[in-house]
Protein backbone atom coordinates (compact mmCIF):
# COMPACT_ATOMS: atom_id res chain seq x y z
CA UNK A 1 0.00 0.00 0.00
CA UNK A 2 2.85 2.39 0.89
CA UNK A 3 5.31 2.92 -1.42
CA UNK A 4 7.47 5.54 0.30
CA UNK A 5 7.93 8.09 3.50
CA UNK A 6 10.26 11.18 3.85
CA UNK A 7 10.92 12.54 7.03
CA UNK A 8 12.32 15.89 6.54
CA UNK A 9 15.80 16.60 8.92
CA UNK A 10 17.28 19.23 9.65
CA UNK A 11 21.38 17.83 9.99
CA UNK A 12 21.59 15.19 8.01
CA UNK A 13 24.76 13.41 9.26
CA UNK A 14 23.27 13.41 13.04
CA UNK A 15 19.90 12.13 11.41
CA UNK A 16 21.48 9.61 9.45
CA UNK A 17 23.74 7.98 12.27
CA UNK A 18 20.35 7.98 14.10
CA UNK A 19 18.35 5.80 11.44
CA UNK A 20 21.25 4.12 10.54
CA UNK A 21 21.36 2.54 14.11
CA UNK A 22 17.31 2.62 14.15
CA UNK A 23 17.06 0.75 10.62
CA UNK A 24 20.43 -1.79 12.14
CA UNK A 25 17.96 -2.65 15.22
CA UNK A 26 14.74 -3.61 12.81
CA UNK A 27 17.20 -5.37 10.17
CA UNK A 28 15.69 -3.20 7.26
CA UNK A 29 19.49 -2.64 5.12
CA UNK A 30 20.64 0.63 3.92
CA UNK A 31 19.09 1.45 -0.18
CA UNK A 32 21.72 4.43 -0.71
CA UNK A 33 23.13 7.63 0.77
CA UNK A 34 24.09 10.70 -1.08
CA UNK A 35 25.54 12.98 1.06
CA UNK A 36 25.92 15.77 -1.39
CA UNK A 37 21.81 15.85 -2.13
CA UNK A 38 22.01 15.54 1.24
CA UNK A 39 19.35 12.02 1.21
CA UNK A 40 19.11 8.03 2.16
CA UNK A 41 16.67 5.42 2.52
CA UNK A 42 16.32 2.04 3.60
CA UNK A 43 14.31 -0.75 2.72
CA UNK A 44 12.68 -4.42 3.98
CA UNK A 45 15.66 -7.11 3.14
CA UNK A 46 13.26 -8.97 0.53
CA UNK A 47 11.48 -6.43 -1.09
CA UNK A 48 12.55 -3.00 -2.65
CA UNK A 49 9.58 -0.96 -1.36
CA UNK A 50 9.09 0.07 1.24
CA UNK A 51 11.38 2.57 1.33
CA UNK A 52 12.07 4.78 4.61
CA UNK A 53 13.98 8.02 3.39
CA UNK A 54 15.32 11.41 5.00
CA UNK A 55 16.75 14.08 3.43
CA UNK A 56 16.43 17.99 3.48
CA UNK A 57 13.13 19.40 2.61
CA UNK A 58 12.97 19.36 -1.52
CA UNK A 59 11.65 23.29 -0.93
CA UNK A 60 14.76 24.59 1.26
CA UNK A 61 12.67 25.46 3.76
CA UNK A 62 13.48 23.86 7.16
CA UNK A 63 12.13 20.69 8.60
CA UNK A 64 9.39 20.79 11.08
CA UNK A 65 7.47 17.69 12.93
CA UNK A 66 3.84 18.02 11.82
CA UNK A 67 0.86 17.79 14.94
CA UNK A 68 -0.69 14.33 15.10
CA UNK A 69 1.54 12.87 12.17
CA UNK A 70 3.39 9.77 13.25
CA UNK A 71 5.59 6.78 10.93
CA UNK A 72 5.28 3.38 12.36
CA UNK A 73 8.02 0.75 11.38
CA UNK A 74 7.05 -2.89 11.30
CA UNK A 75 9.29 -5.01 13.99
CA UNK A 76 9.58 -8.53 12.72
CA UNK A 77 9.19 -9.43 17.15
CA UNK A 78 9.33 -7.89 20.66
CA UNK A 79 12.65 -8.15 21.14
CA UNK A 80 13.48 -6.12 17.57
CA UNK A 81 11.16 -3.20 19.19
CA UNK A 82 12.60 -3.46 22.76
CA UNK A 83 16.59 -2.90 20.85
CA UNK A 84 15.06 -0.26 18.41
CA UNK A 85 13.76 1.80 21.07
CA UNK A 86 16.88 1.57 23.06
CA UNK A 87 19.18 2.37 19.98
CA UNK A 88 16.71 5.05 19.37
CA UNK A 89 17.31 6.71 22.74
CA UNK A 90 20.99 6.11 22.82
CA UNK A 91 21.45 7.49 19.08
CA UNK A 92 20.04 10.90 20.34
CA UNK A 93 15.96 10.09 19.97
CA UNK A 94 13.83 11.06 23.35
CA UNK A 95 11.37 8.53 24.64
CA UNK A 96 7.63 8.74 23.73
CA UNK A 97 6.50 5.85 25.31
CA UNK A 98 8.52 2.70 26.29
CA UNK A 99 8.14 -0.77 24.96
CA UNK A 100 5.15 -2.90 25.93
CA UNK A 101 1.58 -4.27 25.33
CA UNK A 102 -0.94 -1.77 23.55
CA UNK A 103 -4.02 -3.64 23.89
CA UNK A 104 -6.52 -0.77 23.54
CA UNK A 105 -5.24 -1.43 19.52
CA UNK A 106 -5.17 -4.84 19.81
CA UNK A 107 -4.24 -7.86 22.10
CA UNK A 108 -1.06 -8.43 20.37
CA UNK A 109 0.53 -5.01 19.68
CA UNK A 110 3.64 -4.27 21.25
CA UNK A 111 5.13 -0.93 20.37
CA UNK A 112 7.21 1.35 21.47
CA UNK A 113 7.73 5.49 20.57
CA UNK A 114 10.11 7.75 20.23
CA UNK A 115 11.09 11.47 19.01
CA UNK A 116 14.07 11.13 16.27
CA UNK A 117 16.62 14.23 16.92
CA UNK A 118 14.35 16.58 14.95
CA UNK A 119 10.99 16.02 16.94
CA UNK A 120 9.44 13.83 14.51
CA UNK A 121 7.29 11.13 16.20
CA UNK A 122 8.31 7.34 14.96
CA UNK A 123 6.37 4.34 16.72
CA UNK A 124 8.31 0.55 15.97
CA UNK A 125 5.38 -2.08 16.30
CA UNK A 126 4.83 -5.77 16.04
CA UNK A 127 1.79 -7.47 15.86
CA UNK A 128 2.62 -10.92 16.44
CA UNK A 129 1.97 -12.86 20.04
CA UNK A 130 4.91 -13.43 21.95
């Protein structure tokens, strides 16, 4: 269904040292980085889409977390969301909710959120029973 998301950064070598540990945690590998654009995404292992990307905002203005907008990336189990959230918070992310049970979703999520260095809000879920 989703082919793509940007999130818009404001320093992209402290963003991408961030996602690059976030992406390491959920075992999604790195697509490409150009530095100069200044860009990078990541994708699932199996599949070429789809693709996480940050980068500079394509208007020059700056980057700014919208109100109510949130990404959630697909943990393939607890334990992958439990490490991303930690390598979240030790790459430079603040905590937005610690790991555990959301069952006012569903029995089975487990989540965890977090604020990336620029504010935006990223949730890493996984739907499966333990």
């Amino acid at each position: 269904m989703i082919s793509h998301v940007h999130i818009g950064v404001t320093d992209f070598d402290r963003a991408f040292v961030f996602y690059a540990g976030v992406m390491d945690a959920l075992g999604f590998p790195l697509k490409f980085c150009e530095r100069d654009r200044p860009w990078a995404g990541w994708m699932p292992a199996a599949s070429a889409r789809p693709l996480f990307l940050i980068g500079r905002p394509q208007d020059g203005d700056g980057a700014t977390p919208g109100n109510g907008q949130m990404i959630a990336l697909l943990a393939p189990n607890r334990t992958a969301v439990d490490a991303c959230h930690a390598k979240a918070l030790a790459g430079g992310g603040r905590d937005d909710g610690p790991p555990g049970l959301r069952p006012q979703y569903h029995p089975n999520f487990y989540g965890a959120y977090f604020r990336d260095p620029d504010g935006n809000k990223i949730c890493v879920c996984c739907h499966d029973a333990a």
